[in-house]
N, C-alpha and C. Protein backbone atom coordinates (compact mmCIF):
# COMPACT_ATOMS: atom_id res chain seq x y z
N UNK A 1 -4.85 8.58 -23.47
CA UNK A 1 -5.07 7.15 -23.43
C UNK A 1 -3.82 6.38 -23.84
N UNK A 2 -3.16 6.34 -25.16
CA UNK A 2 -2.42 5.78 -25.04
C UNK A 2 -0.98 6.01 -24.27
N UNK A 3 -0.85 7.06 -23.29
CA UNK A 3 0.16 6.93 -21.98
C UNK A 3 0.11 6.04 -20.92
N UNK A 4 -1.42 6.23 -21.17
CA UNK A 4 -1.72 5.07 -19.72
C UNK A 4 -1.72 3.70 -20.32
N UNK A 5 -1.28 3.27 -21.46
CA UNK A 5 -1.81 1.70 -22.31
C UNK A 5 -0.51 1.00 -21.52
N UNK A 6 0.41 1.38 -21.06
CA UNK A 6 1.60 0.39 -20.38
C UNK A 6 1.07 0.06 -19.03
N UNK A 7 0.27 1.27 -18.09
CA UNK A 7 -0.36 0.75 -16.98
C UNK A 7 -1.69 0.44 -16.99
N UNK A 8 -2.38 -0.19 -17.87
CA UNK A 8 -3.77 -1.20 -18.43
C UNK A 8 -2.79 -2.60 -17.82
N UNK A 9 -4.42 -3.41 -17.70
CA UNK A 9 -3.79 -4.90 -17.25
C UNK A 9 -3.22 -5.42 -19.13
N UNK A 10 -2.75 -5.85 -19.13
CA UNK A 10 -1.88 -6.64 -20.12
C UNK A 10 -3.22 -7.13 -21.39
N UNK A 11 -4.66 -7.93 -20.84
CA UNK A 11 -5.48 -8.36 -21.73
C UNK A 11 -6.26 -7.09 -22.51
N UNK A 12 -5.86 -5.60 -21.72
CA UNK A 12 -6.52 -4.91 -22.71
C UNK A 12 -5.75 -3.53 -23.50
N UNK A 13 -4.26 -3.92 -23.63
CA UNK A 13 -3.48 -2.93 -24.37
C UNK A 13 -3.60 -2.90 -25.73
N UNK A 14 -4.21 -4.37 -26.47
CA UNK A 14 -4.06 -3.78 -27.74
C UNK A 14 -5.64 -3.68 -28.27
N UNK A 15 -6.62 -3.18 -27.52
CA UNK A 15 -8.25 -3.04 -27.74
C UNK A 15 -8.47 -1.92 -27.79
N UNK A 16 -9.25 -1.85 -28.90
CA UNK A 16 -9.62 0.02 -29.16
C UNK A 16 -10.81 0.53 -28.24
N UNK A 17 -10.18 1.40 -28.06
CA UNK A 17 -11.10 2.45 -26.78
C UNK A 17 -12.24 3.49 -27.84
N UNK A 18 -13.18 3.35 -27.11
CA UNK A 18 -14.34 4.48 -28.04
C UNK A 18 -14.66 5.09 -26.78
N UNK A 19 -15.32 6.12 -27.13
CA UNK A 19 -16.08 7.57 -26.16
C UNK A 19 -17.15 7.07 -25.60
N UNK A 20 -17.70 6.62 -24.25
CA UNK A 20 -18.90 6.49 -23.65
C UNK A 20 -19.62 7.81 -23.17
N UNK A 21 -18.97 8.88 -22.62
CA UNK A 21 -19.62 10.16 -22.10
C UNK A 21 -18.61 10.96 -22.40
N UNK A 22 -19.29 11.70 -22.29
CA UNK A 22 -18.59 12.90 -22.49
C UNK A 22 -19.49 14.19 -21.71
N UNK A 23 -18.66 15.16 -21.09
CA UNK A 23 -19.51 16.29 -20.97
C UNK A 23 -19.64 17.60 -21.84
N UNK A 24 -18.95 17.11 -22.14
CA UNK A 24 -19.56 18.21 -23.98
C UNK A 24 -20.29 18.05 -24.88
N UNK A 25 -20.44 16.92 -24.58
CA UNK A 25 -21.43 16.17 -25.72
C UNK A 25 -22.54 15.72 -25.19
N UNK A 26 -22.57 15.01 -23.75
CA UNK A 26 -23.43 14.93 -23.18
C UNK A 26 -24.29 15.82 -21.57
N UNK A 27 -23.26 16.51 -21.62
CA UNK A 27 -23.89 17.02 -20.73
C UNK A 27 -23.29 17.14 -19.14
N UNK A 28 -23.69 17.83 -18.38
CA UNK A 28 -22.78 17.70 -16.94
C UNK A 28 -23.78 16.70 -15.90
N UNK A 29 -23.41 15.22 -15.55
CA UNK A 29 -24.80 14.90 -14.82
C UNK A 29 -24.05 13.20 -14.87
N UNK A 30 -23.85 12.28 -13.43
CA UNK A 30 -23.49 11.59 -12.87
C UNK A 30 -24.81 11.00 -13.15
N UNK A 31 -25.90 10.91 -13.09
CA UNK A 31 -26.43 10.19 -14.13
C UNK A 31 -26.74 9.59 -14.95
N UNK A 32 -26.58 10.87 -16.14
CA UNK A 32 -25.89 10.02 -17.45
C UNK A 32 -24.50 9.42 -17.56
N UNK A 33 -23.79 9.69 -17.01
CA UNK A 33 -22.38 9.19 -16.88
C UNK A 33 -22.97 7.64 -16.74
N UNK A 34 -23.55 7.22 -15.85
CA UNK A 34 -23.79 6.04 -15.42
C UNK A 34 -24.35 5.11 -16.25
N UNK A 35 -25.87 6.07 -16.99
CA UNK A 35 -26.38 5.01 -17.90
C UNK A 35 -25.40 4.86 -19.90
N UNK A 36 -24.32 6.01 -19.27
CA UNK A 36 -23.30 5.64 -20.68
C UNK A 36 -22.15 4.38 -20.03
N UNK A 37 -21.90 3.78 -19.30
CA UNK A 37 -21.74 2.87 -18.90
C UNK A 37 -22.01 1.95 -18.16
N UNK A 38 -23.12 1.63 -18.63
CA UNK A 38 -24.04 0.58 -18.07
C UNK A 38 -23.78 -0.98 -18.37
N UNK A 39 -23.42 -1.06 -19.34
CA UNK A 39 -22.73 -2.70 -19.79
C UNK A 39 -22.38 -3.04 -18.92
N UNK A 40 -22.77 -4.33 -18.73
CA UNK A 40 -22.02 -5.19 -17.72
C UNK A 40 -20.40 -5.58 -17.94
N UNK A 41 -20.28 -5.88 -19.01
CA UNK A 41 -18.83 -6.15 -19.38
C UNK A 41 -18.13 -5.12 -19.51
N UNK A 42 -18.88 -3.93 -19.72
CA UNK A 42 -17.71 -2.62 -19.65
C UNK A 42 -16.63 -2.34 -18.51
N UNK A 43 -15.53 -1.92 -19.26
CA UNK A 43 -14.54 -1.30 -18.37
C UNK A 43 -14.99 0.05 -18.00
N UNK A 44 -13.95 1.09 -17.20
CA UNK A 44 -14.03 2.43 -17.51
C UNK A 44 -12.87 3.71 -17.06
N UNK A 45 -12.62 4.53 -18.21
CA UNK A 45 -11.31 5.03 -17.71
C UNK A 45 -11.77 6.44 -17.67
N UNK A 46 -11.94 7.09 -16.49
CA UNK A 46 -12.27 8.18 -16.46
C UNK A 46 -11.32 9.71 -16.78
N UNK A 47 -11.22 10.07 -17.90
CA UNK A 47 -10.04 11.25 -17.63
C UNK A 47 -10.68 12.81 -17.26
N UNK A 48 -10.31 13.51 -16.26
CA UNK A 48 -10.80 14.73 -15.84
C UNK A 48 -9.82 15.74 -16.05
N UNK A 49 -10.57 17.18 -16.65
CA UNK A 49 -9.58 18.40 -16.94
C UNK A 49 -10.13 18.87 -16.03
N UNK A 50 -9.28 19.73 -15.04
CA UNK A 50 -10.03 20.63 -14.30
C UNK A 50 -10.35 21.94 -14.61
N UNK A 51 -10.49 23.39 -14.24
CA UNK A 51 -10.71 24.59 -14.60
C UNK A 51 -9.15 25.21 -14.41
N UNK A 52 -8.21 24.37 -13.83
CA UNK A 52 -6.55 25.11 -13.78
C UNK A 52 -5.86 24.35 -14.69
N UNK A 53 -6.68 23.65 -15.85
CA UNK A 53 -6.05 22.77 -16.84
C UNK A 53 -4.77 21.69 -16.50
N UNK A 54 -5.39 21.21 -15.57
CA UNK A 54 -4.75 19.76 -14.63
C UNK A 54 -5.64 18.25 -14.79
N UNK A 55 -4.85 17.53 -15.97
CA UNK A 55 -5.25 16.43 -16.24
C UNK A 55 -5.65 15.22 -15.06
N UNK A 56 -6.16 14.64 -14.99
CA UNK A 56 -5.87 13.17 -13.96
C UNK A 56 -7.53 12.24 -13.76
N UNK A 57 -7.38 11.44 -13.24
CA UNK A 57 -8.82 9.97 -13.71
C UNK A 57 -8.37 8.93 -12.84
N UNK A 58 -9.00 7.83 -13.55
CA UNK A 58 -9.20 7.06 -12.78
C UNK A 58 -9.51 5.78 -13.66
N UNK A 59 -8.71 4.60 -13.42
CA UNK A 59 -9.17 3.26 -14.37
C UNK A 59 -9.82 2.44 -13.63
N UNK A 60 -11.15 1.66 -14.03
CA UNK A 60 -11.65 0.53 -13.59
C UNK A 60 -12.15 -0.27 -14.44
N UNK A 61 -11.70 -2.08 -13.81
CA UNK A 61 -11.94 -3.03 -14.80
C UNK A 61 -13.19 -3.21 -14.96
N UNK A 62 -14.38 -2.31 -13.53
CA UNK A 62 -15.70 -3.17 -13.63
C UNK A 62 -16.33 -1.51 -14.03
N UNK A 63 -17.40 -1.74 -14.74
CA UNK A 63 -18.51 -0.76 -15.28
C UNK A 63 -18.79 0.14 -14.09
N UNK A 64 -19.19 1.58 -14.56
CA UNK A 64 -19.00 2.73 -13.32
C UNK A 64 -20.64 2.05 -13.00
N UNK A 65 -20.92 2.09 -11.70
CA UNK A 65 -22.29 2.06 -11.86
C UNK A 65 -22.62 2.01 -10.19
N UNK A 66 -24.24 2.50 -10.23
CA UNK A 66 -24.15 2.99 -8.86
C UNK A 66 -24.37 1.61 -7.51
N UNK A 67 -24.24 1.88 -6.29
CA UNK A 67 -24.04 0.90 -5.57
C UNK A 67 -24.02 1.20 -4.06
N UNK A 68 -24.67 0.42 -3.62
CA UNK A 68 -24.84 0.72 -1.94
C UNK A 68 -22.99 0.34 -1.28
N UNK A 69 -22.87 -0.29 -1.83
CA UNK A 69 -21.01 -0.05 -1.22
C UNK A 69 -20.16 -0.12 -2.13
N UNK A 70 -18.80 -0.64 -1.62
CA UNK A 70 -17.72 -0.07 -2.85
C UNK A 70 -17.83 -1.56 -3.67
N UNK A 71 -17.06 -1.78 -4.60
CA UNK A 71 -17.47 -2.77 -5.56
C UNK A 71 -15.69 -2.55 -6.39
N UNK A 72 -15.48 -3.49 -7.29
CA UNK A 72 -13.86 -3.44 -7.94
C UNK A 72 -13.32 -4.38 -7.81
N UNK A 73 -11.91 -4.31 -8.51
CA UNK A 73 -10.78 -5.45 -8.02
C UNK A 73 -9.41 -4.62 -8.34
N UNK A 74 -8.30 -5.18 -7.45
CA UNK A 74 -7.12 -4.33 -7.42
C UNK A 74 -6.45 -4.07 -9.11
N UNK A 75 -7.15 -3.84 -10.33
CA UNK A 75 -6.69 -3.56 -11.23
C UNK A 75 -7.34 -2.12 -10.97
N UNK A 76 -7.91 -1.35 -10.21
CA UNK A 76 -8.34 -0.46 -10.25
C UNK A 76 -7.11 0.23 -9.82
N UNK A 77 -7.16 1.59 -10.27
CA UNK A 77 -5.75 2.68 -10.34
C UNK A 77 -6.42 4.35 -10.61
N UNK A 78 -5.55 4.83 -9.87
CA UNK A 78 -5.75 6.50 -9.81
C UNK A 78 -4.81 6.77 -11.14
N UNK A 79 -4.84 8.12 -11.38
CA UNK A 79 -3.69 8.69 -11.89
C UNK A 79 -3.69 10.04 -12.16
N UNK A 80 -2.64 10.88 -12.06
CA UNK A 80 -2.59 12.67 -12.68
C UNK A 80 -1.08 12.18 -13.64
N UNK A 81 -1.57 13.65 -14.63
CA UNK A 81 -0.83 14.04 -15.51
C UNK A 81 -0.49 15.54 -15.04
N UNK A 82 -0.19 15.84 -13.78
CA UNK A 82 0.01 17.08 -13.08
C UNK A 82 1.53 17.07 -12.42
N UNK A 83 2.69 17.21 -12.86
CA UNK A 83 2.83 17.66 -14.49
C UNK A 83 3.28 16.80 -14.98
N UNK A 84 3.35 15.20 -14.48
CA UNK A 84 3.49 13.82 -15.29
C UNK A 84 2.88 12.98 -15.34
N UNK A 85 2.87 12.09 -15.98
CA UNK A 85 1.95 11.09 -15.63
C UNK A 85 2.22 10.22 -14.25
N UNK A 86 1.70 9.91 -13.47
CA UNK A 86 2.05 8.88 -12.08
C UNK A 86 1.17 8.58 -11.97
N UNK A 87 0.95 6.81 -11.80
CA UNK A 87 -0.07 5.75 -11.53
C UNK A 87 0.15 5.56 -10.19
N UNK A 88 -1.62 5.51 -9.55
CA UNK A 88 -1.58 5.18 -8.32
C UNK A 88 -2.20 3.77 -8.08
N UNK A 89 -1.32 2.82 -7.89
CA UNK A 89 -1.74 1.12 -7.74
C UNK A 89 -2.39 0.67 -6.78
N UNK A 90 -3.47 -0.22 -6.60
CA UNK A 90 -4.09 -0.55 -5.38
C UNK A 90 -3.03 -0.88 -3.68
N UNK A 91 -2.72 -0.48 -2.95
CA UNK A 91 -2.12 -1.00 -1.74
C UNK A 91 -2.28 -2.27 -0.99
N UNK A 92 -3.52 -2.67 -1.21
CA UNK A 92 -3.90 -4.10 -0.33
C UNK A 92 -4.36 -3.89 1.13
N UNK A 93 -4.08 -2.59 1.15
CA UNK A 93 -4.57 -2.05 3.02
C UNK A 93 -6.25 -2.03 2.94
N UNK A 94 -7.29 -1.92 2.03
CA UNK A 94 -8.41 -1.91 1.86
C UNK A 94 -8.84 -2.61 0.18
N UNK A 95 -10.06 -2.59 0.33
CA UNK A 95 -10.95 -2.60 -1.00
C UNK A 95 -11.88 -1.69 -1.31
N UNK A 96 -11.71 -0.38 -1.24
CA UNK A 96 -12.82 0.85 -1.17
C UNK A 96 -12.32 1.17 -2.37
N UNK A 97 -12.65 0.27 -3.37
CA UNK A 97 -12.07 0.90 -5.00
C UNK A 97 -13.30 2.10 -5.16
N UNK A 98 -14.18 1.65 -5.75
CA UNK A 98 -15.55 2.25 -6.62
C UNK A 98 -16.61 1.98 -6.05
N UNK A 99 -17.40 3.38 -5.49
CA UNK A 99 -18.80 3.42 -4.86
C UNK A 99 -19.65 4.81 -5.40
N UNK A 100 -20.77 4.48 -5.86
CA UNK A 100 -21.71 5.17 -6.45
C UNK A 100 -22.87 5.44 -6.08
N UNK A 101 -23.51 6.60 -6.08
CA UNK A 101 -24.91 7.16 -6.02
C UNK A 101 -25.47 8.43 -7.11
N UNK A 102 -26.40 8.36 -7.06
CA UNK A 102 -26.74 9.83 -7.73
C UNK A 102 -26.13 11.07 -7.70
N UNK A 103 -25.22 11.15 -6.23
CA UNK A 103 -24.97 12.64 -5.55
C UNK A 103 -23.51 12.57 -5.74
N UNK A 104 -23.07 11.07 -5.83
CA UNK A 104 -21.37 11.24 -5.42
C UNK A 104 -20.87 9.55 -5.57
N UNK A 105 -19.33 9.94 -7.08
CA UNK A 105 -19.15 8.96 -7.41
C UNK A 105 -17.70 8.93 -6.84
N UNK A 106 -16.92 7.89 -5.32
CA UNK A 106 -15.91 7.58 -4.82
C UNK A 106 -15.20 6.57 -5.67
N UNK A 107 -14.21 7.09 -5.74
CA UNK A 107 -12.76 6.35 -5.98
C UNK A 107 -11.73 6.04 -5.07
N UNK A 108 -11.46 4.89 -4.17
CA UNK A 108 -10.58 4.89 -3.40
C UNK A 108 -11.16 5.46 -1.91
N UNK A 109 -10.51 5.12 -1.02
CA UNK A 109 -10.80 5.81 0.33
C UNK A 109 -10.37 4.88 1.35
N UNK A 110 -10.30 5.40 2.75
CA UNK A 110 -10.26 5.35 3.78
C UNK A 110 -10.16 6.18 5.05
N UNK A 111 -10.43 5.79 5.93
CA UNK A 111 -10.20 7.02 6.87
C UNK A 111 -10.72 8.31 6.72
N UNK A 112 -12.11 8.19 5.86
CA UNK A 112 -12.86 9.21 5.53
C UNK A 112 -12.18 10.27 4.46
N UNK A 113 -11.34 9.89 3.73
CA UNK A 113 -10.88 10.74 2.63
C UNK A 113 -11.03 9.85 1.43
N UNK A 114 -11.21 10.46 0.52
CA UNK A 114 -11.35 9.79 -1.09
C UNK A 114 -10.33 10.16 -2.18
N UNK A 115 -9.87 9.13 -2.62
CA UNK A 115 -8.64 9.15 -3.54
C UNK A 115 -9.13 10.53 -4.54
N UNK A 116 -10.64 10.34 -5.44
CA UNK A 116 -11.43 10.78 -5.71
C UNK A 116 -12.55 10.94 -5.80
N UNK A 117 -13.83 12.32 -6.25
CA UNK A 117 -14.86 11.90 -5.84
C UNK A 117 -15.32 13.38 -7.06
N UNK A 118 -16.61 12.96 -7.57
CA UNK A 118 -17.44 13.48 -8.03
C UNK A 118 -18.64 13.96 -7.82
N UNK A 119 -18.78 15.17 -7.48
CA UNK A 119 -20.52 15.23 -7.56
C UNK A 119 -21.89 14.89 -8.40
N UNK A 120 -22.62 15.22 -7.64
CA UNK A 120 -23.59 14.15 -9.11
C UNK A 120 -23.80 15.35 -10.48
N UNK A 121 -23.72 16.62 -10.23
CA UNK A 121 -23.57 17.60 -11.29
C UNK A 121 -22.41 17.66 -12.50
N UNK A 122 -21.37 16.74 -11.82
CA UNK A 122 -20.39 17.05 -12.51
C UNK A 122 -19.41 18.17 -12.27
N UNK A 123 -19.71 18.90 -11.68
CA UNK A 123 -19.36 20.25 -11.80
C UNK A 123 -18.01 20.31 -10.73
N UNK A 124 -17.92 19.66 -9.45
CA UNK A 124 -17.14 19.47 -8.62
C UNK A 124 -16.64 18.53 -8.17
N UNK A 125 -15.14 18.50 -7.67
CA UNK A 125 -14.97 17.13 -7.35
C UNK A 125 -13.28 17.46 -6.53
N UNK A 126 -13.15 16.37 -5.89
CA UNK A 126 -11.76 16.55 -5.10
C UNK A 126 -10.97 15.07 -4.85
N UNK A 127 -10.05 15.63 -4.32
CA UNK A 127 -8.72 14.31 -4.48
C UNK A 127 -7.82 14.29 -3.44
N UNK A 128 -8.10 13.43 -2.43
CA UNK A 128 -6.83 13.46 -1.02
C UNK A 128 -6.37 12.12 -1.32
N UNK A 129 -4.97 12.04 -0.24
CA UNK A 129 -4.20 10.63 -0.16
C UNK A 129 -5.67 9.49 0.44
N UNK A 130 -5.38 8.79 -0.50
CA UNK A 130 -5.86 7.49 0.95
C UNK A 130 -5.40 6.47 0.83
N UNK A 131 -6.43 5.36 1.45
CA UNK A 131 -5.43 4.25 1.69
C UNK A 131 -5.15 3.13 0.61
N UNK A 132 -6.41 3.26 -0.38
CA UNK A 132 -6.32 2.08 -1.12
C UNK A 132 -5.62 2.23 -2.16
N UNK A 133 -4.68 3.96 -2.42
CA UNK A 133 -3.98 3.75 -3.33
C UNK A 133 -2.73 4.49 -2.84
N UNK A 134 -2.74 4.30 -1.80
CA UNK A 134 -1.49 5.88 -1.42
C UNK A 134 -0.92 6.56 -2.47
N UNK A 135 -2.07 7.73 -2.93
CA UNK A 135 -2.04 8.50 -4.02
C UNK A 135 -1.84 9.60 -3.86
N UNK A 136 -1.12 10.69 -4.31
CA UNK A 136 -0.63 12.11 -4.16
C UNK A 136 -2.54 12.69 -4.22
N UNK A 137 -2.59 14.14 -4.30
CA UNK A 137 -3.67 14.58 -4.38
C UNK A 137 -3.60 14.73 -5.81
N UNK A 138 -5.10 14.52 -7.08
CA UNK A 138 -4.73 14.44 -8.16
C UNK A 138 -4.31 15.54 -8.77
N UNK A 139 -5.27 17.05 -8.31
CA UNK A 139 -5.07 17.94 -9.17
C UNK A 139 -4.11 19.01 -8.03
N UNK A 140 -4.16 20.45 -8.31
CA UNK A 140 -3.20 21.15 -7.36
C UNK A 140 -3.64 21.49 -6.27
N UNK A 141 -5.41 21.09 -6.37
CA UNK A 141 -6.11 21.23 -5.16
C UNK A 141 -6.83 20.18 -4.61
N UNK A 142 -7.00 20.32 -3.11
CA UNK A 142 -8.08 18.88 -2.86
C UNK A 142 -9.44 19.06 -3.58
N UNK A 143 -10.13 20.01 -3.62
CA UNK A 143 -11.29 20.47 -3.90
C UNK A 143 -10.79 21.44 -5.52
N UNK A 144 -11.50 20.41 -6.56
CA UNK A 144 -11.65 21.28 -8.06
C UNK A 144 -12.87 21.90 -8.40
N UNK A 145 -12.70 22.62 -9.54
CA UNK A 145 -13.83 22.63 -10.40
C UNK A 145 -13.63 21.75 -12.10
N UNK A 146 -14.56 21.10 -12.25
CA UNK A 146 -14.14 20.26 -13.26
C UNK A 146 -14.77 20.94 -14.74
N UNK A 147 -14.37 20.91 -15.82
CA UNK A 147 -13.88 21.56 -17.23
C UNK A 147 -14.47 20.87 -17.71
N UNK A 148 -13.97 19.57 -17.99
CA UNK A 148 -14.27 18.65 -19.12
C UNK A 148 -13.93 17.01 -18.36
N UNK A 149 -14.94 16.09 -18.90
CA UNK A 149 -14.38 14.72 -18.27
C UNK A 149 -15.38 13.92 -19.67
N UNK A 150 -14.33 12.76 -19.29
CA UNK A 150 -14.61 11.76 -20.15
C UNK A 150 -14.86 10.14 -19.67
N UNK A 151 -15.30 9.36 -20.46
CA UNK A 151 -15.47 8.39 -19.70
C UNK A 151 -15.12 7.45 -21.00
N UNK A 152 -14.15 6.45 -21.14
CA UNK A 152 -13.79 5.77 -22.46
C UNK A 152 -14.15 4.28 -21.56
N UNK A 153 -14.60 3.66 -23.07
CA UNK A 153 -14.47 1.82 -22.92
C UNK A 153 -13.82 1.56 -24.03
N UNK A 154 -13.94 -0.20 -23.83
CA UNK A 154 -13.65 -0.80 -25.35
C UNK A 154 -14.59 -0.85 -25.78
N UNK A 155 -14.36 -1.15 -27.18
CA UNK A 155 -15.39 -1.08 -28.35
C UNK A 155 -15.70 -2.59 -28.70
């Protein structure tokens, strides 16, 4: 968290971040992920370990939550720590920030690929270029298995 506090929008670098989910603590399940950020005013910064111990997430200004289409605003951003940190910034070619269901939580997309994407288990998830962030792939594969993920707000 605090690597990524230089690429946060400016009103929330000096606000303390607390733990909303966790899957160690709570469990593997897109679900609960959802009803741990349910606030309306919540932000949400997703960080994912995969099973080849390859960091990378995802920031959004609006609360993860589920939705018949995509929903956001261009403060939304990709990012891996594979093997540095690199922020992926909105492009302006689309608005396919953040779209949610029970089965599968999108980050980014176009052209039928997703910046990122989660299953509703938790358990799997993958990462191609697309358009709304022209973003490298996050981890070393398009298709992971996910370890550990987190989901932080402010407090």
């Amino acid at each position: 968290v605090p690597q990524l506090g230089p690429h946060l929008p400016p009103r929330l670098t000096q606000q303390p971040w607390h733990l909303l989910y966790s899957t160690g603590q709570d469990g593997f399940s897109l679900r609960t992920l959802y009803r741990s950020g349910a606030r309306p005013d919540s932000l949400a910064l997703l960080l994912i370990r995969d099973t080849e111990a390859q960091a990378f997430g995802a920031f959004s200004a609006i609360a993860i939550r589920t939705s018949s289409g995509f929903y956001g605003t261009g403060e939304t951003f990709l990012f891996t720590f594979c093997p540095e940190l690199k922020v992926f910034r909105w492009t302006g070619r689309n608005d396919f920030f953040v779209k949610g269901d029970v089965n599968l939580l999108m980050v980014g997309g176009g052209s039928g690929r997703f910046g990122l994407w989660l299953d509703g288990d938790l358990h799997h998830g993958g990462s191609q270029p697309c358009e709304t962030f022209d973003n490298e792939t996050l981890s070393h594969r398009e298709e992971f298995c996910i370890q550990d993920l987190e989901m932080w707000g402010l407090a």
